[in-house]
N, C-alpha and C. Protein backbone atom coordinates (compact mmCIF):
# COMPACT_ATOMS: atom_id res chain seq x y z
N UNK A 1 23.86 -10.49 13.12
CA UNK A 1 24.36 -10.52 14.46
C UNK A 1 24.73 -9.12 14.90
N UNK A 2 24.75 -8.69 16.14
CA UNK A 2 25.44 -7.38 16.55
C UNK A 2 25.65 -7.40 18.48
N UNK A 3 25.55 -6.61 18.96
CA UNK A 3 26.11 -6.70 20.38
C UNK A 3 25.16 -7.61 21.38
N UNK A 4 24.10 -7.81 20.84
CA UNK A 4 22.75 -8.56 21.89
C UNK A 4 23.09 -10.05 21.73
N UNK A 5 23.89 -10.41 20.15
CA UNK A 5 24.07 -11.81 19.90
C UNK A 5 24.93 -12.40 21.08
N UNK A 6 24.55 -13.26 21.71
CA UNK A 6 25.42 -14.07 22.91
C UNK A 6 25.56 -15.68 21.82
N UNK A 7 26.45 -16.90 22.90
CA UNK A 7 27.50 -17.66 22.80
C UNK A 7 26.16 -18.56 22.02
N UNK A 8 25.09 -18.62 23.05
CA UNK A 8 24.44 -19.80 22.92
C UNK A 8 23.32 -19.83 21.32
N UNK A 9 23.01 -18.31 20.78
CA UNK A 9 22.66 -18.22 20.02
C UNK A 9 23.52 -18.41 18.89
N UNK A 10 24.68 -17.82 18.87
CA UNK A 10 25.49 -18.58 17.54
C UNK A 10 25.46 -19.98 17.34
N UNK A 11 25.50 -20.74 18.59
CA UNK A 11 25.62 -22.25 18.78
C UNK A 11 24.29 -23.22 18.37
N UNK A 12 23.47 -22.23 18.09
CA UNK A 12 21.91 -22.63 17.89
C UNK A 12 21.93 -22.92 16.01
N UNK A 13 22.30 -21.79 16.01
CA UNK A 13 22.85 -21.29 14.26
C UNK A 13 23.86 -22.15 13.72
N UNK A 14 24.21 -22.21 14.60
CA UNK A 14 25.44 -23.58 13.49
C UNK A 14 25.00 -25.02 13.60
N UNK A 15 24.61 -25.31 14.84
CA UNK A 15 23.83 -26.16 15.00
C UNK A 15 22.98 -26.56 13.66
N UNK A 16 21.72 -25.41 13.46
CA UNK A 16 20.81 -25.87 12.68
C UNK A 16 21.57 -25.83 11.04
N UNK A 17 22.55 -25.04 10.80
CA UNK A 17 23.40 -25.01 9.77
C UNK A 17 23.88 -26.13 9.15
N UNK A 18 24.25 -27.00 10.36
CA UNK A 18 25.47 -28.51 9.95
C UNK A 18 23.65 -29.52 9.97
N UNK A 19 23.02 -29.20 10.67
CA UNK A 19 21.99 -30.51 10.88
C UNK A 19 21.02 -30.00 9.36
N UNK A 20 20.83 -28.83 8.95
CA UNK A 20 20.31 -28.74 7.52
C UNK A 20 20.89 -29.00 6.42
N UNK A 21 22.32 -29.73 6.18
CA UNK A 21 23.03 -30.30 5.75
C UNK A 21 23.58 -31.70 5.50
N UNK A 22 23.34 -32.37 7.01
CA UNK A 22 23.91 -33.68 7.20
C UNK A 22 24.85 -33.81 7.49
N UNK A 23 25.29 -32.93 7.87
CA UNK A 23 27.30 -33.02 8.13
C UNK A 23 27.27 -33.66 9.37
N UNK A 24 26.75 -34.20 10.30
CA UNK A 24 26.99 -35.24 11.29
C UNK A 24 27.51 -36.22 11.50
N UNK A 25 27.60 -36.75 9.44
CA UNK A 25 28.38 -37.93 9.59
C UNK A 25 29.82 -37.76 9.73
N UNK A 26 29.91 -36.61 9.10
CA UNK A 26 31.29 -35.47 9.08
C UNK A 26 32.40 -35.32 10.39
N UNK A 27 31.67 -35.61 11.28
CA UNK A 27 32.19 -35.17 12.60
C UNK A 27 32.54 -36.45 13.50
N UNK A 28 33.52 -36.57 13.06
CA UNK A 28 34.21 -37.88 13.77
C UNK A 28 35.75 -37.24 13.62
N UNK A 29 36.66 -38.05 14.76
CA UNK A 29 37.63 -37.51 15.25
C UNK A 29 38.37 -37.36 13.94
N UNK A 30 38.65 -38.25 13.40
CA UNK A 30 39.41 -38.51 11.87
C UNK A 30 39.38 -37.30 10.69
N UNK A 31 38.21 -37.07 10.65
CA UNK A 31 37.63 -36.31 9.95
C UNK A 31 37.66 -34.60 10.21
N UNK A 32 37.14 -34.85 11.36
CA UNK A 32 37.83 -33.21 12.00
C UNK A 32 39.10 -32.36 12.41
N UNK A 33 40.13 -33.91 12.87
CA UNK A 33 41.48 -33.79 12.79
C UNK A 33 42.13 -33.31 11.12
N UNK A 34 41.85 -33.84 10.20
CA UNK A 34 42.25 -33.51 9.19
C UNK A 34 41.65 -32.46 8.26
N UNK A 35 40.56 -32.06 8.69
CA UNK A 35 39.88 -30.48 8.26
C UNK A 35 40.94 -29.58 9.07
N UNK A 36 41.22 -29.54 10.48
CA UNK A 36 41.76 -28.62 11.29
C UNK A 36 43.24 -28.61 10.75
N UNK A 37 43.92 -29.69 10.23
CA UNK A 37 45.44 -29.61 9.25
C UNK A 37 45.10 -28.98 8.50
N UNK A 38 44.02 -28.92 7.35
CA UNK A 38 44.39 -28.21 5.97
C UNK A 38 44.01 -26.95 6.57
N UNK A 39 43.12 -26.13 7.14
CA UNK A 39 42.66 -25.22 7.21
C UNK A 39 43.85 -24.66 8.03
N UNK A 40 44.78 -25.08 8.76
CA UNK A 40 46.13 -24.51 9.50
C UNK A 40 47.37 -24.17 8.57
N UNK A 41 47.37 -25.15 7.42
CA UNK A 41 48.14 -25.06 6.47
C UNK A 41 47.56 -23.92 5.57
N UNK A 42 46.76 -23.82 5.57
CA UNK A 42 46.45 -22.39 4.67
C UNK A 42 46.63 -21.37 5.02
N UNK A 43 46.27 -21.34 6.75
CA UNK A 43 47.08 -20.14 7.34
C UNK A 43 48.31 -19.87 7.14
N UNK A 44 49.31 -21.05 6.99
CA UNK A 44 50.77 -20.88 7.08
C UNK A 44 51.08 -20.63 5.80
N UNK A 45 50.36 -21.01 4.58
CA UNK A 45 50.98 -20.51 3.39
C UNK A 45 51.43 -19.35 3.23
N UNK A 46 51.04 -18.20 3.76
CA UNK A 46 52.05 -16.80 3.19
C UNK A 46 53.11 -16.66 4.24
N UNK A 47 53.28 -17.10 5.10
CA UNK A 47 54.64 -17.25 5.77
C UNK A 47 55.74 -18.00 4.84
N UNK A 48 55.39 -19.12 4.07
CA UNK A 48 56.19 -20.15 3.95
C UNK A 48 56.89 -19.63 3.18
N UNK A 49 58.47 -19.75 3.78
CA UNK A 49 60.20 -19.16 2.86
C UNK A 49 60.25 -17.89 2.74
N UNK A 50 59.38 -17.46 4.25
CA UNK A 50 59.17 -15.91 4.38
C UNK A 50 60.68 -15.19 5.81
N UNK A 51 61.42 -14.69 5.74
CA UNK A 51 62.09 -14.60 6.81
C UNK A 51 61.54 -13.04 7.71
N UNK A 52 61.62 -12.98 8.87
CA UNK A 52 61.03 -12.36 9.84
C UNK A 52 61.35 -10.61 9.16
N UNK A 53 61.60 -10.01 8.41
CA UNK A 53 61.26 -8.93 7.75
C UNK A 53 60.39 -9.20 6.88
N UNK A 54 60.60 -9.81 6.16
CA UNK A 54 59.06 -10.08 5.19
C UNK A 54 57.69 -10.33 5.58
N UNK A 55 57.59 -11.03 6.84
CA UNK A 55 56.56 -11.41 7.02
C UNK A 55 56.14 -9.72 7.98
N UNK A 56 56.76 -9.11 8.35
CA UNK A 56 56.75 -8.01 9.17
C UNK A 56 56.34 -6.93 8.27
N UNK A 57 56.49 -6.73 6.89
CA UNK A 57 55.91 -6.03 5.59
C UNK A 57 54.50 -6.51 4.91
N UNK A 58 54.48 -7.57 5.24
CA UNK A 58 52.74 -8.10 5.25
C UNK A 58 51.98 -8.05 5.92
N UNK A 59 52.31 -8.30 7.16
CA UNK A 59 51.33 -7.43 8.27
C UNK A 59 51.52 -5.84 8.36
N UNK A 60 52.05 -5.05 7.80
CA UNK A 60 52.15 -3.72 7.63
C UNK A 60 51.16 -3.21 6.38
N UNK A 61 51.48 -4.17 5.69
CA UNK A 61 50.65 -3.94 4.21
C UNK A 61 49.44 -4.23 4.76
N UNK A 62 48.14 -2.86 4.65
CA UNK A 62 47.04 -3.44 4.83
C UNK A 62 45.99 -4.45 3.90
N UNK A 63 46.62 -4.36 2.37
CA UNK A 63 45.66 -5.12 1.61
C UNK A 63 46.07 -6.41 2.05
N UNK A 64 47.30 -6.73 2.44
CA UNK A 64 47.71 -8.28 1.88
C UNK A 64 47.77 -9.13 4.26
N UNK A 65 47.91 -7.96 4.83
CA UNK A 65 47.15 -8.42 6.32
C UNK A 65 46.10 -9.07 6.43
């Protein structure tokens, strides 16, 4: 990909990505609701029992940003 790649061509690419797979059956509300929890909860793991200086030293730290 680089600056010429537009919206509709990524959308083509994932498209053929999930349909060379089968993941269609995948995609029901249930199913996508609870992919979008864990994958949010993983974001939040290095916050968690972090108080607002700490978490302010991890985004400073470039390895661990």
């Amino acid at each position: 990909m680089d600056v010429n790649t537009n919206i509709q061509d990524l959308k083509i690419k994932v498209k053929k990505f999930c349909d060379d797979r089968d993941w269609d059956k995948f995609h029901n509300a249930k199913e996508l609701a609870t992919a979008l929890i864990i994958e949010s909860a993983e974001l939040l793991e290095p916050f968690r029992w972090k108080n607002e200086k700490e978490i302010q030293e991890l985004f400073n730290n470039p390895e661990k940003r």
